[in-house]
N, C-alpha and C. Protein backbone atom coordinates (compact mmCIF):
# COMPACT_ATOMS: atom_id res chain seq x y z
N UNK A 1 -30.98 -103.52 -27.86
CA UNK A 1 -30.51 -102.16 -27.86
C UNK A 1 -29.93 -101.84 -26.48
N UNK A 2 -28.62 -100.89 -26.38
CA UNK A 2 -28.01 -100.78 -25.17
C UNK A 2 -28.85 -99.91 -24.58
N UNK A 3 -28.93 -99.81 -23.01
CA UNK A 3 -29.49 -98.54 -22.28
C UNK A 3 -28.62 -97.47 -22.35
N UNK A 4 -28.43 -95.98 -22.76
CA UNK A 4 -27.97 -94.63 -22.54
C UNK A 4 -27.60 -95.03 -21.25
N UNK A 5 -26.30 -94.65 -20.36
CA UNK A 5 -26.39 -94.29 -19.12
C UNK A 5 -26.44 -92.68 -19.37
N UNK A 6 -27.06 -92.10 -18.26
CA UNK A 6 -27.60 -90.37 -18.42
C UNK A 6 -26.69 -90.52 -17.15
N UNK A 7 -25.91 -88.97 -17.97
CA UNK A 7 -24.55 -88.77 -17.06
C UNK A 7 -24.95 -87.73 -16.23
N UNK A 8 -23.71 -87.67 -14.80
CA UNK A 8 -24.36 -86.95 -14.06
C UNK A 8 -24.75 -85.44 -14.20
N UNK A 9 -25.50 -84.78 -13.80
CA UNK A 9 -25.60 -82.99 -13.61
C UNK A 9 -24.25 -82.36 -13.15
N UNK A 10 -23.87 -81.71 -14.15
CA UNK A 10 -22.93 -81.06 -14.28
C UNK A 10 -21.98 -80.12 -12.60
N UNK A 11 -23.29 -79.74 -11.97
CA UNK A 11 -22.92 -79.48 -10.96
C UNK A 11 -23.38 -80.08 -9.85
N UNK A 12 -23.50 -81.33 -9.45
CA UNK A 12 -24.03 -82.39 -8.83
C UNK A 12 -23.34 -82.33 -7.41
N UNK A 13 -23.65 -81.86 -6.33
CA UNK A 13 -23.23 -81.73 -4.97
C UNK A 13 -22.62 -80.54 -5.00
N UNK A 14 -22.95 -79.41 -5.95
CA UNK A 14 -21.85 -78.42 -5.80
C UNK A 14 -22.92 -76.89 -5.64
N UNK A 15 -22.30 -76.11 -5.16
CA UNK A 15 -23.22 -74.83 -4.58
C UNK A 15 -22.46 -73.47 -5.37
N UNK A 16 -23.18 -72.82 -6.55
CA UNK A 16 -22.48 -71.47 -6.49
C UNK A 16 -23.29 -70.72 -5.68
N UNK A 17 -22.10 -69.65 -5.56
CA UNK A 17 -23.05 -68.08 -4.82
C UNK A 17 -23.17 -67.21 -5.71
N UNK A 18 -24.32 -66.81 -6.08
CA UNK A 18 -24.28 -65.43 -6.53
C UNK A 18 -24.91 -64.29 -5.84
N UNK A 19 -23.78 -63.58 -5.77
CA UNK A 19 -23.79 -62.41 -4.83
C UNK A 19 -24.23 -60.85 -5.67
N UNK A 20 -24.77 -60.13 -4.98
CA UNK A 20 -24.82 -58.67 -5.39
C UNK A 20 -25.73 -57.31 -5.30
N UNK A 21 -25.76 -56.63 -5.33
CA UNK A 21 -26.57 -55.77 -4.72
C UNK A 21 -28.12 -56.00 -5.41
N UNK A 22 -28.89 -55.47 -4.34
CA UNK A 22 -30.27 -55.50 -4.51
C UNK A 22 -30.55 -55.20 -6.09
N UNK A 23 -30.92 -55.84 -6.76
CA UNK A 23 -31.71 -55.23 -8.26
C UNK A 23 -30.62 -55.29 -9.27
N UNK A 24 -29.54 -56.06 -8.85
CA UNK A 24 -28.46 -56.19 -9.91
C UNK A 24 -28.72 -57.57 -10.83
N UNK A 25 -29.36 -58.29 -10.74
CA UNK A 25 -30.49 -59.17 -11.52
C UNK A 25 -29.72 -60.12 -11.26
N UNK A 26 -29.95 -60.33 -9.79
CA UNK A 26 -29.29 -62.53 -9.27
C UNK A 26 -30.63 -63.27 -9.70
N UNK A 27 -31.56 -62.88 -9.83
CA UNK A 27 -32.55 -63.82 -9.97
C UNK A 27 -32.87 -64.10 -11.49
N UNK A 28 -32.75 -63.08 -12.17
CA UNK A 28 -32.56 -63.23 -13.58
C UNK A 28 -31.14 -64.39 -14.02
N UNK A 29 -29.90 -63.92 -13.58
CA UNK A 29 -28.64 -64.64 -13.91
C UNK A 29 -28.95 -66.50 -13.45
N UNK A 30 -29.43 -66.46 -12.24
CA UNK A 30 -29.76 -67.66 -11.52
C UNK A 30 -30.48 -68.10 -12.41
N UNK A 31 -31.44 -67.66 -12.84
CA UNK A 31 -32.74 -68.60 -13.24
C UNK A 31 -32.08 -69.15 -15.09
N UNK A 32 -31.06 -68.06 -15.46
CA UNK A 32 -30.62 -68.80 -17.08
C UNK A 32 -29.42 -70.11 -16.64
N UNK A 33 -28.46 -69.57 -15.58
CA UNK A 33 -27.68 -70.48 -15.33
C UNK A 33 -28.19 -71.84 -14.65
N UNK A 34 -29.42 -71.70 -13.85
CA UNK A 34 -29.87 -73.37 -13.56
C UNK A 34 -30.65 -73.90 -14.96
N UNK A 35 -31.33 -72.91 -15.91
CA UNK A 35 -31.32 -73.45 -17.04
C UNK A 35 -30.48 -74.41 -17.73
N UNK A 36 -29.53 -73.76 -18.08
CA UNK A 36 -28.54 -74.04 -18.66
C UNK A 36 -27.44 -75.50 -17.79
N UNK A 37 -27.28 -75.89 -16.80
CA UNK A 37 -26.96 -76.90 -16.15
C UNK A 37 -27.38 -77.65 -15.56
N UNK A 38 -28.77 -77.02 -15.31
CA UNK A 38 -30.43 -78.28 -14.80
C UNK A 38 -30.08 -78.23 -13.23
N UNK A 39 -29.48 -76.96 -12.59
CA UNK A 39 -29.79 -76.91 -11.42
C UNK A 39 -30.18 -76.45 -10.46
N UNK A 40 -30.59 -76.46 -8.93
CA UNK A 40 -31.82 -75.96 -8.49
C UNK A 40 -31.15 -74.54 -7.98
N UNK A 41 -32.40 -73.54 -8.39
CA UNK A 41 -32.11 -72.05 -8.21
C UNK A 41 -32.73 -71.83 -6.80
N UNK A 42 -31.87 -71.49 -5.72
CA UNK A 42 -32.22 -71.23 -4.17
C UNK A 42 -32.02 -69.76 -3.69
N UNK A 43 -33.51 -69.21 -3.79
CA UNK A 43 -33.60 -67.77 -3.24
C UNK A 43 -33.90 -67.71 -1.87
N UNK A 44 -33.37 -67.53 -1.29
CA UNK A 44 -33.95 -66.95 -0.01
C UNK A 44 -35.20 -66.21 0.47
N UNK A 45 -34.74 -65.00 -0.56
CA UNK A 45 -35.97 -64.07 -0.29
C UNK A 45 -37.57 -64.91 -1.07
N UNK A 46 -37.17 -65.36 -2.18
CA UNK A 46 -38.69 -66.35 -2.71
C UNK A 46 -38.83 -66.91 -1.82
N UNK A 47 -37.98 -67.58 -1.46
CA UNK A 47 -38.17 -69.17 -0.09
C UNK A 47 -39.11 -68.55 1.26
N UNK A 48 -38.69 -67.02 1.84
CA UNK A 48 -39.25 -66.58 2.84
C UNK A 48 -40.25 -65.62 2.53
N UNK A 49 -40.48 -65.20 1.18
CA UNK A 49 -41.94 -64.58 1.24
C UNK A 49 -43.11 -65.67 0.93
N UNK A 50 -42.92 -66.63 0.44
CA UNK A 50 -43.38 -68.27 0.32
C UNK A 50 -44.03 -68.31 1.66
N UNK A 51 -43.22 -68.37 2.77
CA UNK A 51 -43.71 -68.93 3.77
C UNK A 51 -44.09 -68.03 4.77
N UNK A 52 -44.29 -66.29 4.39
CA UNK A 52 -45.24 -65.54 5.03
C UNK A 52 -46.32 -65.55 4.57
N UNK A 53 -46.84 -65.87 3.14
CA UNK A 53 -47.66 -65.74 2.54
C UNK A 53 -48.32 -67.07 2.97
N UNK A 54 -47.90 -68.39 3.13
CA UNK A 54 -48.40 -69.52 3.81
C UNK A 54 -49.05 -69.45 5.27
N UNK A 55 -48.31 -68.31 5.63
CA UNK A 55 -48.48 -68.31 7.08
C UNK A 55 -47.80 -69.57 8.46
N UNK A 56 -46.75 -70.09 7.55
CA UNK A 56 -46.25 -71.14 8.40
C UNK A 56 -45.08 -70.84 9.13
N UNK A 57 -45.16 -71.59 10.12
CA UNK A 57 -44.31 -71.24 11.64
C UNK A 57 -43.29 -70.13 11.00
N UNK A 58 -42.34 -71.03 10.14
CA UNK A 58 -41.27 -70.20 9.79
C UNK A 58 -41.45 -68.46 9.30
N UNK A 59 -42.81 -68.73 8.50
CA UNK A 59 -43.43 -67.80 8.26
C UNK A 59 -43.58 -66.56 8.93
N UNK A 60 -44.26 -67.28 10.51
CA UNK A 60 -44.31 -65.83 11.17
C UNK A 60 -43.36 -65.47 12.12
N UNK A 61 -42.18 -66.59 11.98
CA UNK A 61 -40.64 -65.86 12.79
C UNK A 61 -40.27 -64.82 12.10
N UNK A 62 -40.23 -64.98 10.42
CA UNK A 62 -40.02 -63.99 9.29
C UNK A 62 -40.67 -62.45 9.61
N UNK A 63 -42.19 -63.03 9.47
CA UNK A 63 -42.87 -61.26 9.30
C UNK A 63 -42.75 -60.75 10.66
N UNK A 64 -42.10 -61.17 11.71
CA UNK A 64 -41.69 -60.09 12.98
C UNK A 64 -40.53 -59.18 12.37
N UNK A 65 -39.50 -59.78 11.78
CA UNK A 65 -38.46 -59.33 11.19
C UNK A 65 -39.14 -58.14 10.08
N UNK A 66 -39.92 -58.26 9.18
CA UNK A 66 -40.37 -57.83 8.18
C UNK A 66 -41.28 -56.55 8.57
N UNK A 67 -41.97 -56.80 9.90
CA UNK A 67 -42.70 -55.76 10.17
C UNK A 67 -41.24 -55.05 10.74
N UNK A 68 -40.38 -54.94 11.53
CA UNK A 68 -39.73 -53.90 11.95
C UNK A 68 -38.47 -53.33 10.80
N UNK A 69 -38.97 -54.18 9.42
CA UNK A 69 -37.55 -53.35 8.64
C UNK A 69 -36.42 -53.74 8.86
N UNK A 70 -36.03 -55.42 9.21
CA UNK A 70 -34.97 -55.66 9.66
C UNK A 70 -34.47 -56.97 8.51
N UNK A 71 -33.33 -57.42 9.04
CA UNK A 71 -33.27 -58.70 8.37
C UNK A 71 -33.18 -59.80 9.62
N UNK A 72 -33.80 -61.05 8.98
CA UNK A 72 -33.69 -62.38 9.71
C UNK A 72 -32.24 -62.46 10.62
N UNK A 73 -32.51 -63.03 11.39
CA UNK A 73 -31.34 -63.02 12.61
C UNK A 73 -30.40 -64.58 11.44
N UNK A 74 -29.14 -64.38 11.42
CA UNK A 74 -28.12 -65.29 10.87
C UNK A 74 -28.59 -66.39 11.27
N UNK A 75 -28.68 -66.92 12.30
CA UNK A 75 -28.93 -68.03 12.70
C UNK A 75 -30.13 -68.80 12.18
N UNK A 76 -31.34 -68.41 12.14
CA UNK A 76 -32.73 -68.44 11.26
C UNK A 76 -32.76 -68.56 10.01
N UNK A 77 -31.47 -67.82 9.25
CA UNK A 77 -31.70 -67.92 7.88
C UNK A 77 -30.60 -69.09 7.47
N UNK A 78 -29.65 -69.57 8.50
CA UNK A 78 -28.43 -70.32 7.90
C UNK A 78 -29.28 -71.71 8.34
N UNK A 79 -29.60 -71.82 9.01
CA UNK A 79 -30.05 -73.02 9.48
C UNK A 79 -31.15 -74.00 8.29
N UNK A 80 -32.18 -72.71 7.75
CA UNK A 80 -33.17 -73.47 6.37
C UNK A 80 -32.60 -73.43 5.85
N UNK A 81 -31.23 -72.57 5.17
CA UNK A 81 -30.22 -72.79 4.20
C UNK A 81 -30.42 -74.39 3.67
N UNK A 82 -29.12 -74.13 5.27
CA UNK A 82 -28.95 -75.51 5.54
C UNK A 82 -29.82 -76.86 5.12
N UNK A 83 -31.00 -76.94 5.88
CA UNK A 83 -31.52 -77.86 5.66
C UNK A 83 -32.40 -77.65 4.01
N UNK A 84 -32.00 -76.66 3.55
CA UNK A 84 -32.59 -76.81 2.05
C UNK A 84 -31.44 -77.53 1.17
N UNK A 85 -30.46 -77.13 1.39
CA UNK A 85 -29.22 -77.89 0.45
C UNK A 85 -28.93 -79.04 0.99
N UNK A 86 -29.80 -79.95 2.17
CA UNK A 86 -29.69 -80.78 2.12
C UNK A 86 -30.05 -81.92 1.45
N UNK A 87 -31.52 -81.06 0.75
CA UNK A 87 -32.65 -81.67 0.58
C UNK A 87 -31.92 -82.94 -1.29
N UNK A 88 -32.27 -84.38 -1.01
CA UNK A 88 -32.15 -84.85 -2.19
C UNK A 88 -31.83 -84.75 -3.49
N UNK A 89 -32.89 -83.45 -4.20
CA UNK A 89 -33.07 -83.09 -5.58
C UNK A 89 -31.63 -81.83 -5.45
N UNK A 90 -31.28 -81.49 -4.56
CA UNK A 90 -30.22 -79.88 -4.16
C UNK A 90 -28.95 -81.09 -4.53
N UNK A 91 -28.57 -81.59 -3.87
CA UNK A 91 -27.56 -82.73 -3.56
C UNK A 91 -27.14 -83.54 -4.87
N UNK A 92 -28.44 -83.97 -5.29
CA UNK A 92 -28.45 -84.74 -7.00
C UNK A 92 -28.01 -83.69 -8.26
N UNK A 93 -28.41 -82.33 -8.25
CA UNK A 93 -28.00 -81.70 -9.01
C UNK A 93 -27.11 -80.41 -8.88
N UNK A 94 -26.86 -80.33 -7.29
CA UNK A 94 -26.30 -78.84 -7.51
C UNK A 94 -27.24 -77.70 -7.41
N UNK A 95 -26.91 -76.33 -6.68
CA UNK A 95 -27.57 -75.65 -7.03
C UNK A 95 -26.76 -74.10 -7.19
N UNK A 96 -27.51 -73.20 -7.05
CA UNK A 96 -27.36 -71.39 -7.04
C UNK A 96 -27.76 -70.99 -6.15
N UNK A 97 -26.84 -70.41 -5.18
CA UNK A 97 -27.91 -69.85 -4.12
C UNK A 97 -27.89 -68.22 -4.22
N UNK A 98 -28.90 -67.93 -4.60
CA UNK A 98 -29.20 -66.16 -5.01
C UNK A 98 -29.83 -65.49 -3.52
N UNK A 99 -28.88 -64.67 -3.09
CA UNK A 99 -29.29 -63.60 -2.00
C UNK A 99 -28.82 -64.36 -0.78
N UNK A 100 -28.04 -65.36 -0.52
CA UNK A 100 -27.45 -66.01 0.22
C UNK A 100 -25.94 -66.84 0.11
N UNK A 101 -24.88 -66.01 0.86
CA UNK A 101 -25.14 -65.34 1.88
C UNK A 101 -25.24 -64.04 1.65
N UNK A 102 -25.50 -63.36 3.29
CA UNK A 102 -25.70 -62.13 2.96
C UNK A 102 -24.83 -61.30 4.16
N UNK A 103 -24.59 -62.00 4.95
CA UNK A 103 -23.10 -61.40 5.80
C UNK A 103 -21.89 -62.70 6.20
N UNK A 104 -20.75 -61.83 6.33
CA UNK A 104 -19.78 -62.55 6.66
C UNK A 104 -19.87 -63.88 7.83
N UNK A 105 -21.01 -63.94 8.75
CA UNK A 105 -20.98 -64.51 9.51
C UNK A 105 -21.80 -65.98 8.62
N UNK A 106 -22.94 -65.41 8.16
CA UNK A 106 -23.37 -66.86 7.18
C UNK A 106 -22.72 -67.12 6.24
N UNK A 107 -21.36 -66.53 5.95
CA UNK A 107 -21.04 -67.60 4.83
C UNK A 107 -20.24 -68.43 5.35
N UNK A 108 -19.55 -67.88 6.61
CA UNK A 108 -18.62 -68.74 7.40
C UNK A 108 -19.29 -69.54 7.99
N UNK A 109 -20.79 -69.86 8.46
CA UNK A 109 -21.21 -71.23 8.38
C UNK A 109 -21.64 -71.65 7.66
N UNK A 110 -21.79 -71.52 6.15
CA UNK A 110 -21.91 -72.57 4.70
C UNK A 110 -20.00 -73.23 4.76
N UNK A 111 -19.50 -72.07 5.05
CA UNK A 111 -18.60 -72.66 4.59
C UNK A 111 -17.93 -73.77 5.79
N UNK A 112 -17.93 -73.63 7.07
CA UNK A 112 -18.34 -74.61 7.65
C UNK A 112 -19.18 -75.92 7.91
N UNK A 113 -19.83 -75.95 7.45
CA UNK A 113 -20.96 -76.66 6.97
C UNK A 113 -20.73 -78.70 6.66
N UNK A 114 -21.02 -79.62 6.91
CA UNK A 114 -20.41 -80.65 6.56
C UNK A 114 -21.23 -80.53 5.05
N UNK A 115 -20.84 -81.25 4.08
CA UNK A 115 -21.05 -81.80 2.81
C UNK A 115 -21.60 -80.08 2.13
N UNK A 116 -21.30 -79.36 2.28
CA UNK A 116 -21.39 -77.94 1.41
C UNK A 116 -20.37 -77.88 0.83
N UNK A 117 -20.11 -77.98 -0.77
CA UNK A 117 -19.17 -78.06 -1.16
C UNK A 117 -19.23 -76.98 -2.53
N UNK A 118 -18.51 -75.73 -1.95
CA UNK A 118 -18.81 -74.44 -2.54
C UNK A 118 -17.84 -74.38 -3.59
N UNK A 119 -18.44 -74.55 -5.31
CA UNK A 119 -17.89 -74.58 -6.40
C UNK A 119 -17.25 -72.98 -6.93
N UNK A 120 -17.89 -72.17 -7.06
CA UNK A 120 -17.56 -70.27 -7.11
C UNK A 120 -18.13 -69.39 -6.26
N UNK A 121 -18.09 -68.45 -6.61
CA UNK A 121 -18.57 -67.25 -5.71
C UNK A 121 -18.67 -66.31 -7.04
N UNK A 122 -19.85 -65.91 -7.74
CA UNK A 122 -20.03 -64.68 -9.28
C UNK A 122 -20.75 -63.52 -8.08
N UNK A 123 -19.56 -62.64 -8.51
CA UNK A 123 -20.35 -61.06 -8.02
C UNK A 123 -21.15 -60.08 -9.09
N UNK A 124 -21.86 -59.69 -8.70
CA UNK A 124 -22.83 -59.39 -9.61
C UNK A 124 -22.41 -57.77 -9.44
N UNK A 125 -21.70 -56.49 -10.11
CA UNK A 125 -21.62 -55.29 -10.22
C UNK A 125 -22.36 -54.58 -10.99
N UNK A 126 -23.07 -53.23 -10.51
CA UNK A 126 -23.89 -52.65 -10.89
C UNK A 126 -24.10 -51.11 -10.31
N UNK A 127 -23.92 -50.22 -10.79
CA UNK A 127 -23.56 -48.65 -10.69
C UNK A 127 -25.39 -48.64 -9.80
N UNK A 128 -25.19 -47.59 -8.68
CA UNK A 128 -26.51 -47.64 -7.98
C UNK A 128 -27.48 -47.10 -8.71
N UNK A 129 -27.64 -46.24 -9.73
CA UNK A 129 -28.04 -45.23 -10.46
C UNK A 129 -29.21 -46.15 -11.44
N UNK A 130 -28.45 -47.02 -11.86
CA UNK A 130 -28.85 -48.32 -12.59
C UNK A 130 -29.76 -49.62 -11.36
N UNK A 131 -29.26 -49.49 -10.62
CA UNK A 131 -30.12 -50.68 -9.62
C UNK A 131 -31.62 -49.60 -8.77
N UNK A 132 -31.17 -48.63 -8.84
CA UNK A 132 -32.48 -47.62 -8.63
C UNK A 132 -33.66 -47.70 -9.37
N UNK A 133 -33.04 -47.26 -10.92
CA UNK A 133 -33.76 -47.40 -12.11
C UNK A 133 -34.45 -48.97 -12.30
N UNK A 134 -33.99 -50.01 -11.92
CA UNK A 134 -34.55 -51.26 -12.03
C UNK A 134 -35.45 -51.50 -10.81
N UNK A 135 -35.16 -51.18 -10.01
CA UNK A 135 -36.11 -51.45 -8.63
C UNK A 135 -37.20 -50.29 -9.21
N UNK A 136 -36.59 -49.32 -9.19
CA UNK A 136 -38.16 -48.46 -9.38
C UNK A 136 -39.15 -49.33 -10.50
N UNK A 137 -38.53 -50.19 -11.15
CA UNK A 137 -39.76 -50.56 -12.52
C UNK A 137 -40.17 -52.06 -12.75
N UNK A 138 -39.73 -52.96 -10.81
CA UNK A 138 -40.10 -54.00 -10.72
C UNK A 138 -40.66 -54.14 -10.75
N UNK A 139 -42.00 -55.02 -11.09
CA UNK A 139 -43.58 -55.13 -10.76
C UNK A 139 -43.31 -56.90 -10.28
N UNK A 140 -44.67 -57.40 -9.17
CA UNK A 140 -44.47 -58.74 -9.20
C UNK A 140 -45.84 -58.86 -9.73
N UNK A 141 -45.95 -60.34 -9.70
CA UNK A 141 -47.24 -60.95 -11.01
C UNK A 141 -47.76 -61.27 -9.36
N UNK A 142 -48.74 -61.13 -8.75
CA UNK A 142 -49.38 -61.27 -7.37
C UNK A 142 -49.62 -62.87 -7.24
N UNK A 143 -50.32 -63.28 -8.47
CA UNK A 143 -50.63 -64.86 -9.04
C UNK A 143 -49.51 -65.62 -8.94
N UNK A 144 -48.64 -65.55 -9.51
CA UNK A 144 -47.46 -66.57 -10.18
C UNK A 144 -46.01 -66.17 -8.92
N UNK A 145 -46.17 -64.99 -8.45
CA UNK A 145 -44.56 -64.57 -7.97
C UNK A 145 -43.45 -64.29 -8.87
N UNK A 146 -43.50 -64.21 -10.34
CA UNK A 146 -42.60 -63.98 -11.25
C UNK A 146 -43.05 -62.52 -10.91
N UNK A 147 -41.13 -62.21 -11.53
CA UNK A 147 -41.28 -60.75 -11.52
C UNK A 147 -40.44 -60.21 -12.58
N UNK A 148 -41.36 -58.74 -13.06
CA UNK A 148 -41.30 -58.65 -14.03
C UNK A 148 -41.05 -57.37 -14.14
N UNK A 149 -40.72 -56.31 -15.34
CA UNK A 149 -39.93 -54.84 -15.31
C UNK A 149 -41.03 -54.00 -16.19
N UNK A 150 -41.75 -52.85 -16.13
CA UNK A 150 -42.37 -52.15 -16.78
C UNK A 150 -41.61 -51.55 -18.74
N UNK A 151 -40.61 -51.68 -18.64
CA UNK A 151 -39.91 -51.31 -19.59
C UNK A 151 -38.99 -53.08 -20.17
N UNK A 152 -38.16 -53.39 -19.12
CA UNK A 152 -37.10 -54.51 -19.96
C UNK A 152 -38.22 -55.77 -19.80
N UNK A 153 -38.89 -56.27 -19.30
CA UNK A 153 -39.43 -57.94 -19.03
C UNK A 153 -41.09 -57.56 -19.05
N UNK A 154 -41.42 -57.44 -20.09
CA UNK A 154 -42.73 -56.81 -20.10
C UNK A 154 -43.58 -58.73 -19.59
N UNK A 155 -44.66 -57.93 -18.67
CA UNK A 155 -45.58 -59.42 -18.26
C UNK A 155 -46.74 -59.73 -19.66
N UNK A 156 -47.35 -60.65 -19.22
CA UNK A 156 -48.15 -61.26 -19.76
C UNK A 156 -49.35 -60.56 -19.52
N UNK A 157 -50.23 -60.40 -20.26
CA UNK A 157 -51.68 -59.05 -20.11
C UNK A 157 -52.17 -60.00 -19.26
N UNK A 158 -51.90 -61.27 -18.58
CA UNK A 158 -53.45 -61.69 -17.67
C UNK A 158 -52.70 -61.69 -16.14
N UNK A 159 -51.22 -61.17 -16.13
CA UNK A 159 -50.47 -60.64 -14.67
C UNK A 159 -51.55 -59.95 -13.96
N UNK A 160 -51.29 -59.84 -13.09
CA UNK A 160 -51.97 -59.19 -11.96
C UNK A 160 -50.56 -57.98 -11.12
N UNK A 161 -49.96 -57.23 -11.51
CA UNK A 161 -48.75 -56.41 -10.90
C UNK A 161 -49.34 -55.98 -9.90
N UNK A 162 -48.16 -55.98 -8.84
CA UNK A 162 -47.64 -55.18 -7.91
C UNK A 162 -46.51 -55.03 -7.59
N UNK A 163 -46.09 -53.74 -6.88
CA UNK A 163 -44.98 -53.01 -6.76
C UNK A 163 -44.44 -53.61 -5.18
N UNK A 164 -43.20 -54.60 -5.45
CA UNK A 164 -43.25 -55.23 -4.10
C UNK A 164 -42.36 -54.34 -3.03
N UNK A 165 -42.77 -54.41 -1.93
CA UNK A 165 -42.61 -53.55 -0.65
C UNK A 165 -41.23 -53.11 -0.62
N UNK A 166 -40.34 -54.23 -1.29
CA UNK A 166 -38.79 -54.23 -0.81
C UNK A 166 -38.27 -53.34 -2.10
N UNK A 167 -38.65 -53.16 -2.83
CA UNK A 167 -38.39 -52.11 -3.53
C UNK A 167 -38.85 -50.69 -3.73
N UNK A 168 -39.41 -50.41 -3.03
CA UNK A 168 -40.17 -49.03 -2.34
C UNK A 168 -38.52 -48.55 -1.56
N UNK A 169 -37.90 -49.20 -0.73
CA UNK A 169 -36.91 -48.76 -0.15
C UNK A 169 -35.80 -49.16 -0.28
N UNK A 170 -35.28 -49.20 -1.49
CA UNK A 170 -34.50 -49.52 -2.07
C UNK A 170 -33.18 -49.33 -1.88
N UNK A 171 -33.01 -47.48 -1.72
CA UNK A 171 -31.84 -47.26 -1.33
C UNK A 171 -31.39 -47.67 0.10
N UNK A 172 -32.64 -47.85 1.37
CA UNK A 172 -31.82 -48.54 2.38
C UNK A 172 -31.43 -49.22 1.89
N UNK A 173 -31.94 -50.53 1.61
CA UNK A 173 -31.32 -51.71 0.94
C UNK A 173 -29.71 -51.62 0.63
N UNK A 174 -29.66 -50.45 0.19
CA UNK A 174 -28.24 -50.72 -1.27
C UNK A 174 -26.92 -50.25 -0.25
N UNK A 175 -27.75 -49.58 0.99
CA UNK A 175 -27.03 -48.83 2.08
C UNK A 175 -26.59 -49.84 2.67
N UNK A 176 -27.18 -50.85 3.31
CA UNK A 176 -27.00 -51.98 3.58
C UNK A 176 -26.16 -52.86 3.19
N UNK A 177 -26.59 -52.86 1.98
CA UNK A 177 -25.51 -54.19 1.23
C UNK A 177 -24.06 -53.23 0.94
């Protein structure tokens, strides 16, 4: 019997962005589209509350930023980018990067970048009125880090919810972006 060769991942060395305002659901869109092409979904913001909650180095460069209400200095956040899309399994299949970039200056070093090889850019549009209404009814699962909506993404009865910090202030946020 012949061996199958198993062809490559569809987006194999290739990076989309999906861009868009706070609560316009990149993490929802991300998580059906790496479904759907088997490739790796790269959040930023998961990646760096990960590693406050670890408490590791990177960790507590982060929660200085976090205690004053700020965002990560460009340089700090392009750099793990970086070395995350370097990583093997990113490279073999491609990935999504959700919430990155997030100013003009980091995308101009992805897009600088050696072997970053940026397939689209999907903007994610969403009336503020509507991204209010969704942030107000985020809950996270404290256990798992999935997050979930009091009304559209009802959790599982053995969740543990909370109302995560970054959506308490939402409209800075939206001021921001």
């Amino acid at each position: 019997m012949a061996e199958s060769k198993q062809s490559e991942p569809v987006l194999a060395g290739k990076v989309i962005i999906l861009d868009g305002p706070p609560a316009s659901g990149k993490g929802s869109v991300a998580q059906l589209l790496c479904e759907r092409f088997k490739c790796v979904h790269i959040s930023t913001g998961d990646i760096f509350r990960e590693h406050v909650q670890k408490k590791t180095e990177l960790g507590h460069q982060l929660q200085k930023y976090l205690d004053m209400r700020s965002f990560a200095p460009d340089e700090l956040v392009v750099n793990h980018v970086l070395d995350v899309l370097s990583q093997p399994r990113v490279k073999r299949n491609g990935c999504i990067l959700d919430g990155f970039p997030r100013t003009p200056q980091q995308y101009a070093a992805l897009k600088a970048a050696a072997n970053v090889d940026i397939e689209c850019i999907i903007t994610l549009q969403c009336p503020d009125q509507v991204l209010l209404q969704r942030a107000k009814g985020r809950r996270l699962d404290a256990r798992t880090g999935k997050i979930y909506h009091v009304e559209y993404v009802l959790p599982p009865s053995a969740a543990v919810l909370v109302k995560r910090a970054q959506d308490e202030n939402i409209q800075s946020r939206l001021d921001v972006y």
